[in-house]
Protein backbone atom coordinates (compact mmCIF):
# COMPACT_ATOMS: atom_id res chain seq x y z
CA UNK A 1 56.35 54.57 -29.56
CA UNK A 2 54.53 55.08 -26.11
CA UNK A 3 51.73 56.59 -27.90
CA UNK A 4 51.41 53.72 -30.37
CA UNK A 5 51.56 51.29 -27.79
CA UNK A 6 48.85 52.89 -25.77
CA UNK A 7 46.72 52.93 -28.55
CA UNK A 8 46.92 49.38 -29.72
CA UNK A 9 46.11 48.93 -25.60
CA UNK A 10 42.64 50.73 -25.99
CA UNK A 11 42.31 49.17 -29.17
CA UNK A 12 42.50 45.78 -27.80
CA UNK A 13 40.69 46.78 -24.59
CA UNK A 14 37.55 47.92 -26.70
CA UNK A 15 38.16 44.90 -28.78
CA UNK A 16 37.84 42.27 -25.66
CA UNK A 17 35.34 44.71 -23.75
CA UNK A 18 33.51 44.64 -27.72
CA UNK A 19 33.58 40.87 -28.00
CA UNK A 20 32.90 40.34 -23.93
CA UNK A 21 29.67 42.37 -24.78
CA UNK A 22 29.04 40.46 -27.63
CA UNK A 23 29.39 37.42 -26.23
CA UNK A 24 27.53 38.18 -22.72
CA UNK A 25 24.19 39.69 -25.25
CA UNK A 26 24.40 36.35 -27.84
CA UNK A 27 25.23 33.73 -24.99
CA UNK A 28 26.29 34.50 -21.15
CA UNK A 29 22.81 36.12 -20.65
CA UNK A 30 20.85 32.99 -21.04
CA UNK A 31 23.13 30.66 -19.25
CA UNK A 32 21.98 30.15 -15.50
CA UNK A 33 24.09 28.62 -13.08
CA UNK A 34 24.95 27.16 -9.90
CA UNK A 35 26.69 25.45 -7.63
CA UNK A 36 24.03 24.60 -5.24
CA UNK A 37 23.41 21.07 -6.89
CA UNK A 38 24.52 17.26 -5.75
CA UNK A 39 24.19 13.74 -6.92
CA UNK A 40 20.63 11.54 -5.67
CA UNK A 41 19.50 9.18 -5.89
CA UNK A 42 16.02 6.91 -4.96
CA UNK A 43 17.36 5.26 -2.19
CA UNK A 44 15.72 2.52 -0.43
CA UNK A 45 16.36 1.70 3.20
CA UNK A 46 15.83 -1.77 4.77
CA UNK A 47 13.91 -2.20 7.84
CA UNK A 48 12.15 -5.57 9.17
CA UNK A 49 8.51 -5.86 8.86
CA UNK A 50 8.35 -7.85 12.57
CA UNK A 51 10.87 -8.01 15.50
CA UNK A 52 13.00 -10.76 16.80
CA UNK A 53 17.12 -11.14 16.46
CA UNK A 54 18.58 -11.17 13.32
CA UNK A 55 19.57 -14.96 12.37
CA UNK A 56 21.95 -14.42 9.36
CA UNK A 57 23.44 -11.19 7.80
CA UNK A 58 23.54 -12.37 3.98
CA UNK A 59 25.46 -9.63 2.26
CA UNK A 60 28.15 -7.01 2.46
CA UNK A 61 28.87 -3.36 2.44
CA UNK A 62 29.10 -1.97 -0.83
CA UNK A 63 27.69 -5.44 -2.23
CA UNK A 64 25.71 -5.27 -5.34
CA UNK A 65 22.48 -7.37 -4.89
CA UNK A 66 19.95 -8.23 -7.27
CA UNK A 67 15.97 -7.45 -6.68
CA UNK A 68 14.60 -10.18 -4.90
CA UNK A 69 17.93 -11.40 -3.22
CA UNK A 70 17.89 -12.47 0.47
CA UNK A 71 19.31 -9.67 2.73
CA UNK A 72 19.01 -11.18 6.31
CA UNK A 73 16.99 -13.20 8.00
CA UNK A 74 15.43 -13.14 11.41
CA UNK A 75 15.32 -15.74 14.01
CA UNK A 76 11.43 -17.42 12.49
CA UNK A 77 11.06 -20.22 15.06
CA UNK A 78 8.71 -18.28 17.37
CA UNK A 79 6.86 -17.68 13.94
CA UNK A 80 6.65 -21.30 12.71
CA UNK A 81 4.88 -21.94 15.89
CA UNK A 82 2.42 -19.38 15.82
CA UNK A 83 1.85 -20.47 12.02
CA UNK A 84 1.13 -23.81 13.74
CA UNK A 85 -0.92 -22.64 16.10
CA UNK A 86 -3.50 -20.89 14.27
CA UNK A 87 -3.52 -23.68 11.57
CA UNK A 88 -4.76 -25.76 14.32
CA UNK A 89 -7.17 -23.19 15.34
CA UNK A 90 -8.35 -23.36 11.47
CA UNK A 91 -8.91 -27.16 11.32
CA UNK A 92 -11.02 -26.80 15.09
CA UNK A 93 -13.41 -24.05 13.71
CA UNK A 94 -13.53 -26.39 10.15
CA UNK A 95 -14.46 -29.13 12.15
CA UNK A 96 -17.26 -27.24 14.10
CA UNK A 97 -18.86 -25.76 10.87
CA UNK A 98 -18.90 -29.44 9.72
CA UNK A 99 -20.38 -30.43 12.79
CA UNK A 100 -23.02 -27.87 12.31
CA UNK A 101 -23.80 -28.53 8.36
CA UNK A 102 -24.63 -31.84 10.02
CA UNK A 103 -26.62 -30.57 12.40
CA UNK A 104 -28.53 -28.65 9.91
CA UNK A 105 -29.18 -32.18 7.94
CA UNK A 106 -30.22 -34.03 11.06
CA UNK A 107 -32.75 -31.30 11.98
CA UNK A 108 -34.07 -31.17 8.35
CA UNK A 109 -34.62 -34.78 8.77
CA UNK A 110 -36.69 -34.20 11.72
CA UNK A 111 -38.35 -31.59 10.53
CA UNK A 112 -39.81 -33.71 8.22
CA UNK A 113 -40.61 -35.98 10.70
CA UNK A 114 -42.80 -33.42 12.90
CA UNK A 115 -44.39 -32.73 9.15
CA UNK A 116 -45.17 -36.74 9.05
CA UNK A 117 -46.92 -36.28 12.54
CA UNK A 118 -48.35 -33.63 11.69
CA UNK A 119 -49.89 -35.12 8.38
CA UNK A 120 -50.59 -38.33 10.70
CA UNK A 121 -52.26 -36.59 13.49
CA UNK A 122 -54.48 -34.36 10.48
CA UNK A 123 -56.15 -38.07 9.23
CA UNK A 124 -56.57 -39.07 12.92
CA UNK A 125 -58.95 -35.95 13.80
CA UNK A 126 -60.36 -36.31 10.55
CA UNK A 127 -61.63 -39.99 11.61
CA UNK A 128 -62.16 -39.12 14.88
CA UNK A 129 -64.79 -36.41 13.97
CA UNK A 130 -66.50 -38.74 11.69
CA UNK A 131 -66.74 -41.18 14.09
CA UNK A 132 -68.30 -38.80 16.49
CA UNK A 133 -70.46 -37.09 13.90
CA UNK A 134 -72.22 -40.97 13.26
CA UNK A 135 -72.47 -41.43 16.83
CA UNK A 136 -74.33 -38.16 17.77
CA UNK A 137 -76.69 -39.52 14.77
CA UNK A 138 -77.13 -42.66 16.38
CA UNK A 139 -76.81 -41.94 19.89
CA UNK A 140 -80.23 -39.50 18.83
CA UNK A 141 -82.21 -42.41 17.39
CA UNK A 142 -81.30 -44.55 20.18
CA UNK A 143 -79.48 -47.02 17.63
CA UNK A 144 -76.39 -46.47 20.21
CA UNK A 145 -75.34 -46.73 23.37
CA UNK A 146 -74.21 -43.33 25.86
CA UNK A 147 -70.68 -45.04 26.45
CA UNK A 148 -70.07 -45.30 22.76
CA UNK A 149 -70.85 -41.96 21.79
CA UNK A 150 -68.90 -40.46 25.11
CA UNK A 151 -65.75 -42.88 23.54
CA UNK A 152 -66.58 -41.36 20.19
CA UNK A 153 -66.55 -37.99 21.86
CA UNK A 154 -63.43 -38.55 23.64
CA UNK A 155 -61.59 -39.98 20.32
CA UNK A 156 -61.88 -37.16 18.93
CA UNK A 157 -60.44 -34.57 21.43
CA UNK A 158 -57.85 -36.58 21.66
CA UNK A 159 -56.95 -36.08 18.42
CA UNK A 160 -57.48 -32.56 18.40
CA UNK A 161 -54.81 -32.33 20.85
CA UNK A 162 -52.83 -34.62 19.21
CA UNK A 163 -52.87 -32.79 15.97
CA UNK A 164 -52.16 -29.63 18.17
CA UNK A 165 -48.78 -31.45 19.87
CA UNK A 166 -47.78 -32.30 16.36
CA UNK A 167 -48.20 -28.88 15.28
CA UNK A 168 -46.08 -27.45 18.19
CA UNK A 169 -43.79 -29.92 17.87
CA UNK A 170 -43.18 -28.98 14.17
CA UNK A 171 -43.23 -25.12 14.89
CA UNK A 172 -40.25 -26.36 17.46
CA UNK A 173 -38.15 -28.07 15.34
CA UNK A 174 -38.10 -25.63 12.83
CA UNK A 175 -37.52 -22.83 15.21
CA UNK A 176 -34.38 -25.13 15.78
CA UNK A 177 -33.52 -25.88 12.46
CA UNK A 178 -33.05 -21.37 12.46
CA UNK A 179 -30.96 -21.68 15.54
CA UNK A 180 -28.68 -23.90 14.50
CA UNK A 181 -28.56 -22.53 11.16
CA UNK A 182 -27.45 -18.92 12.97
CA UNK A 183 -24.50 -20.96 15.16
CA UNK A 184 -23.46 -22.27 11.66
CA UNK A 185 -23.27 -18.68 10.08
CA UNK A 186 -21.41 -17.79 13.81
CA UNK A 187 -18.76 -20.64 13.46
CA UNK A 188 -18.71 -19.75 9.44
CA UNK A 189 -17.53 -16.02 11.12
CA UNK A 190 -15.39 -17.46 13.82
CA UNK A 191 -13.98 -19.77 10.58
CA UNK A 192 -13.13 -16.81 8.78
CA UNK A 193 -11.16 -15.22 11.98
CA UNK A 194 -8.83 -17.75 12.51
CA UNK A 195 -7.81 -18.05 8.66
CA UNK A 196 -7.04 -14.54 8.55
CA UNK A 197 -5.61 -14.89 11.87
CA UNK A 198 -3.55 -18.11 9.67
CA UNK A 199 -2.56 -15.35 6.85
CA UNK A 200 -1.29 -13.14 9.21
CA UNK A 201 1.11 -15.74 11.00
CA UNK A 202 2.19 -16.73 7.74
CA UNK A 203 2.52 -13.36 6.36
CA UNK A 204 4.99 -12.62 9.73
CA UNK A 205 6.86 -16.04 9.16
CA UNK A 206 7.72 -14.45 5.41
CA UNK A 207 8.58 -11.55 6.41
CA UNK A 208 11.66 -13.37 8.80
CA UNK A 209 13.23 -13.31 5.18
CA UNK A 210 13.71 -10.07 4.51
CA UNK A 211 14.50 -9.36 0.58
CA UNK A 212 15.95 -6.46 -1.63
CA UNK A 213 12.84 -4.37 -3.07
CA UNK A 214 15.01 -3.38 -6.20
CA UNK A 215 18.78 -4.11 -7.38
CA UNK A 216 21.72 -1.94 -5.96
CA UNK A 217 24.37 -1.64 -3.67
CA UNK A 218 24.25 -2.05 -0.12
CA UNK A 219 25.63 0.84 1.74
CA UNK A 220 25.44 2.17 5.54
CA UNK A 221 24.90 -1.71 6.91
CA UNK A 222 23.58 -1.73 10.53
CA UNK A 223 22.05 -4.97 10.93
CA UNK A 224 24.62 -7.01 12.74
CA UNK A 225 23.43 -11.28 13.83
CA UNK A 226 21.99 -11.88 17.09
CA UNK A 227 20.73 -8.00 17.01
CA UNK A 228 17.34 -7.75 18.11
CA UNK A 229 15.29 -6.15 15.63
CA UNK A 230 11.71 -3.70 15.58
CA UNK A 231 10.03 -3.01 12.86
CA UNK A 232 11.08 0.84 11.43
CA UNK A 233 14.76 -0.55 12.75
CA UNK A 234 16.97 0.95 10.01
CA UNK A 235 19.29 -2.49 8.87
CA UNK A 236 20.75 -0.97 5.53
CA UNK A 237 20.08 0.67 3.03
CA UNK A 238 20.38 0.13 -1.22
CA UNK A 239 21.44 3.02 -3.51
CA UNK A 240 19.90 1.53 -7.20
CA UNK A 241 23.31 2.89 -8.90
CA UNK A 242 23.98 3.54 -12.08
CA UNK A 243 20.26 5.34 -11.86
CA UNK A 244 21.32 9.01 -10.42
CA UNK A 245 20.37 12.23 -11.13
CA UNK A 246 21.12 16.06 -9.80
CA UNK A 247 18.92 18.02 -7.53
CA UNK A 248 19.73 21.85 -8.65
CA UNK A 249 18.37 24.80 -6.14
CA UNK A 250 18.38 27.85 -8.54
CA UNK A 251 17.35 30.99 -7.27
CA UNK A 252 13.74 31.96 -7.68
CA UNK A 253 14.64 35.01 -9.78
CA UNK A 254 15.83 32.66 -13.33
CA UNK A 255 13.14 30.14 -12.93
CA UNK A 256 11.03 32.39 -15.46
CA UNK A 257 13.04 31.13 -18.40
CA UNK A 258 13.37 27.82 -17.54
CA UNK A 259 11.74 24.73 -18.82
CA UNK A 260 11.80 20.83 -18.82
CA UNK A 261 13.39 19.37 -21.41
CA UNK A 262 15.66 22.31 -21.30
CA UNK A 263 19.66 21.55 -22.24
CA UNK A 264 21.91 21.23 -18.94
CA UNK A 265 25.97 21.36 -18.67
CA UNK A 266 26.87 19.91 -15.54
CA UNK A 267 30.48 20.19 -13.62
CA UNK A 268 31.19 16.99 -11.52
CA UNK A 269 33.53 18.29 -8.79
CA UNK A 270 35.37 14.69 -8.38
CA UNK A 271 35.52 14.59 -11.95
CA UNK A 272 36.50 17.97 -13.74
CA UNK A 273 37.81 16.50 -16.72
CA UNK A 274 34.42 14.72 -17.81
CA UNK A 275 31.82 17.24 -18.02
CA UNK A 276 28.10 15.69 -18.67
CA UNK A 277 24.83 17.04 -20.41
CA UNK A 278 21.88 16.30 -18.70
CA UNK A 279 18.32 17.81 -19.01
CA UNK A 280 15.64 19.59 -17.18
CA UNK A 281 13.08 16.74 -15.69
CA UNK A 282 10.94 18.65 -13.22
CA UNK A 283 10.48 21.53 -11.03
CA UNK A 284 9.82 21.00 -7.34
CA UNK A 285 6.42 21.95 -6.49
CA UNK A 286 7.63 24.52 -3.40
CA UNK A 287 10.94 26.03 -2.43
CA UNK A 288 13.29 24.12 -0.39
CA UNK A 289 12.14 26.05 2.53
CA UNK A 290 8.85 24.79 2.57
CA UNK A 291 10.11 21.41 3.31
CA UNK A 292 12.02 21.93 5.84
CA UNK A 293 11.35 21.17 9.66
CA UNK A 294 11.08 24.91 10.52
CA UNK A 295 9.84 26.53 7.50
CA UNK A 296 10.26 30.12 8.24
CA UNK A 297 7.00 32.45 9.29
CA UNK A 298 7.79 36.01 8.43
CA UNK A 299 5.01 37.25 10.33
CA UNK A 300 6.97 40.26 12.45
CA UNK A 301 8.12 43.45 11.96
CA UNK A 302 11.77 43.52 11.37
CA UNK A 303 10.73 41.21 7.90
CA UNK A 304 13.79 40.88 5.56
CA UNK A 305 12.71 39.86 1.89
CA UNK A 306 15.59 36.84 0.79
CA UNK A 307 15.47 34.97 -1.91
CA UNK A 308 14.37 31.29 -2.18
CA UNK A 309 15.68 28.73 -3.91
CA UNK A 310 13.62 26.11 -5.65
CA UNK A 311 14.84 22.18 -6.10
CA UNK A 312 15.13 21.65 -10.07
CA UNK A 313 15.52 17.79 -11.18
CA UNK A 314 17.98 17.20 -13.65
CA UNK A 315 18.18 13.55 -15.34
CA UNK A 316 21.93 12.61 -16.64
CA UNK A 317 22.47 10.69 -19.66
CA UNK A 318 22.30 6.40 -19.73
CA UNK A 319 25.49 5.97 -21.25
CA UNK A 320 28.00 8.69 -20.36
CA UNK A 321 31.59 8.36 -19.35
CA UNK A 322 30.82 8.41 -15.26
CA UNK A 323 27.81 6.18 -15.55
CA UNK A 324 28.85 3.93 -13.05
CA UNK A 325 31.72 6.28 -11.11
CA UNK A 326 28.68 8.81 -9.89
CA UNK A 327 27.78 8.36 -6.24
CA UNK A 328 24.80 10.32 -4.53
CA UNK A 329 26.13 13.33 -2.50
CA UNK A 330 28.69 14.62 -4.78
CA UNK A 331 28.52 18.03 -5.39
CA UNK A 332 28.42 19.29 -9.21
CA UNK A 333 27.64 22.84 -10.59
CA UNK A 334 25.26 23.12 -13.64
CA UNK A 335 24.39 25.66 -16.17
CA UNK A 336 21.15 25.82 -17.76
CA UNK A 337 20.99 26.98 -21.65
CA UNK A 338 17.61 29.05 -21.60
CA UNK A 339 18.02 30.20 -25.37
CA UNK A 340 15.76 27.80 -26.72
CA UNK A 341 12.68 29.00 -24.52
CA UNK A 342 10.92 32.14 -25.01
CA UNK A 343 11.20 34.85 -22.36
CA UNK A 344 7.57 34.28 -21.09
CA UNK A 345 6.42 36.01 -18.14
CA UNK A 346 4.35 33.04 -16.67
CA UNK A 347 7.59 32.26 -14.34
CA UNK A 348 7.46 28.84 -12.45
CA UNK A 349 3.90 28.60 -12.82
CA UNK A 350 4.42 28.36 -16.93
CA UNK A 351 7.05 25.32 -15.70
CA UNK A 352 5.06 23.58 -13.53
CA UNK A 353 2.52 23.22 -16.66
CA UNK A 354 4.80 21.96 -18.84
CA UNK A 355 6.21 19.12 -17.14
CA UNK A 356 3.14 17.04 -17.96
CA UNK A 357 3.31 17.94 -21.19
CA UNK A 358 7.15 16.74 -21.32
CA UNK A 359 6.26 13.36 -19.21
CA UNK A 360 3.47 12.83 -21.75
């Protein structure tokens, strides 16, 4: 009997040790796991663009708020006035380049004038000279008298320096008329200041209203009313639930086998009885120890070799049972089915390539 018994034991033993075998070369070999993996989420925190104290808190924690939904609003009367203010300062520089576009017209005007004078004094000489030209004839034959042809003379150097005021009086007013046109393009400038300086008031007075960027719930409130506020001042923040996913760090070591769009089995901790299947999105482009605020330097001699871990993002399904019940931060464990995938050799680097292949 006791030697039956103990051979139906090895029998069984190399049965289960057979089929454990079995099961470990078809399956276990290609599953990767770990429990180095939590709930995230894109969340979005709230802080005011410009400071002042907070005039109304408009939600709750744990509200759900839709995109474009007033948050809180800061105290804008300070704002208003500025807004007023440099509207003001808008219509004054308006007013100037008006004053100068009729400036321009007036000196246009007498520009023409000068040209008149000009044009005026031109048929004066012209007289003159042939008045003078007769009179040196005649003054030579005796037909007239020295005073006349001295007038004559006189007549027309007078109008030579007439013609010459008109023509300097002429190159004046259109050096003016290039003056005034430069103030204009000055005032134009000055014009353009003060409506941007307008754009900006307005864009601060806006931003007293501070809305929700995208839908979600409001979580980790801070913003309390009559708090005075800076911009960068953390007021809340919105997690855009149901739209989750897990952040896996596997070990460097499996990574070789592993690909987007690879099948995932993932553990929620707070809910054991619902397990989810999810799939490989994207590898982080650097170990998690590359981000962080110290990343380590082994640069000495006592060097110790340990193995990284690299963030893998895994995107859950739309509609499965704890769509709405997953929060960012719980921890989940996930297993990664690798059979699919050929055993290449090109390790993360053969990963990183094909996730634009997969987004495509």
């Amino acid at each position: 009997m006791r030697s039956a018994a103990l051979m139906i034991l090895v029998v069984v033993v190399l049965a289960l040790g057979a089929g454990g075998g079995w099961l470990w070369w078809t399956a276990w070999r290609y599953q990767q796991s770990t429990d180095d993996a939590y709930i995230q989420s894109d969340i979005t925190v709230i802080s005011p663009k410009i400071e002042g104290y907070l005039k109304e808190v408009r939600v709750e924690d744990n509200q759900e708020v839709a995109a474009g939904q007033v948050l809180l609003v800061v105290d804008a009367r300070d704002f208003a006035a500025k807004v007023e203010q440099a509207a003001a300062a808008v219509a004054t520089e308006e007013a100037i380049v008006a004053t100068y576009a009729s400036r321009l017209k007036f000196q246009q005007a007498m520009i023409e004038q000068a040209t008149a004078s000009v044009q005026s004094a031109e048929a004066d000489l012209g007289r003159a000279r042939l008045d003078f030209q007769r009179y040196v004839k005649l003054v030579t034959s005796d037909f007239a008298s020295r005073q006349r042809y001295e007038t004559a003379d006189a007549d027309s150097k007078k109008a030579e320096a007439a013609l010459g005021k008109a023509k300097a009086a002429l190159g004046a007013e259109q050096n003016q008329l290039a003056v005034i046109d430069s103030q204009k393009h000055e005032e134009e400038a000055r014009l353009g200041q003060a409506r941007a300086a307008l754009q900006l008031a307005q864009n601060d007075l806006d931003n007293t209203v501070i809305r929700a960027p995208v839908g979600g719930i409001v979580g980790n409130r801070a913003g309390r009313v009559g708090q005075y506020v800076k911009p960068g001042t953390q007021l809340l923040s919105l997690v855009p639930l149901p739209y989750v996913y897990v952040t896996a760090k596997f070990k460097e070591t499996p990574l070789a086998r592993m690909r987007p769009g690879q099948r995932v089995e993932i553990s929620v901790d707070a809910y054991p009885d619902h397990p989810l299947v999810g799939r490989i999105e994207s590898f982080a482009p650097a170990s998690g120890a590359q981000f962080s605020l110290l990343p380590p330097d082994n640069a000495t001699g006592n060097f110790t070799k340990i193995v990284q871990r690299v963030p893998v993002r895994i995107a859950l399904p739309a509609d499965g049972p704890l769509t709405r019940l997953l929060r960012p931060g719980l921890s989940v464990t996930v297993t990664v089915d690798t059979r699919a995938e050929p055993n290449s050799a090109d390790g993360v680097v053969g990963a990183a390539q094909a996730r634009p292949a997969a987004a495509r």
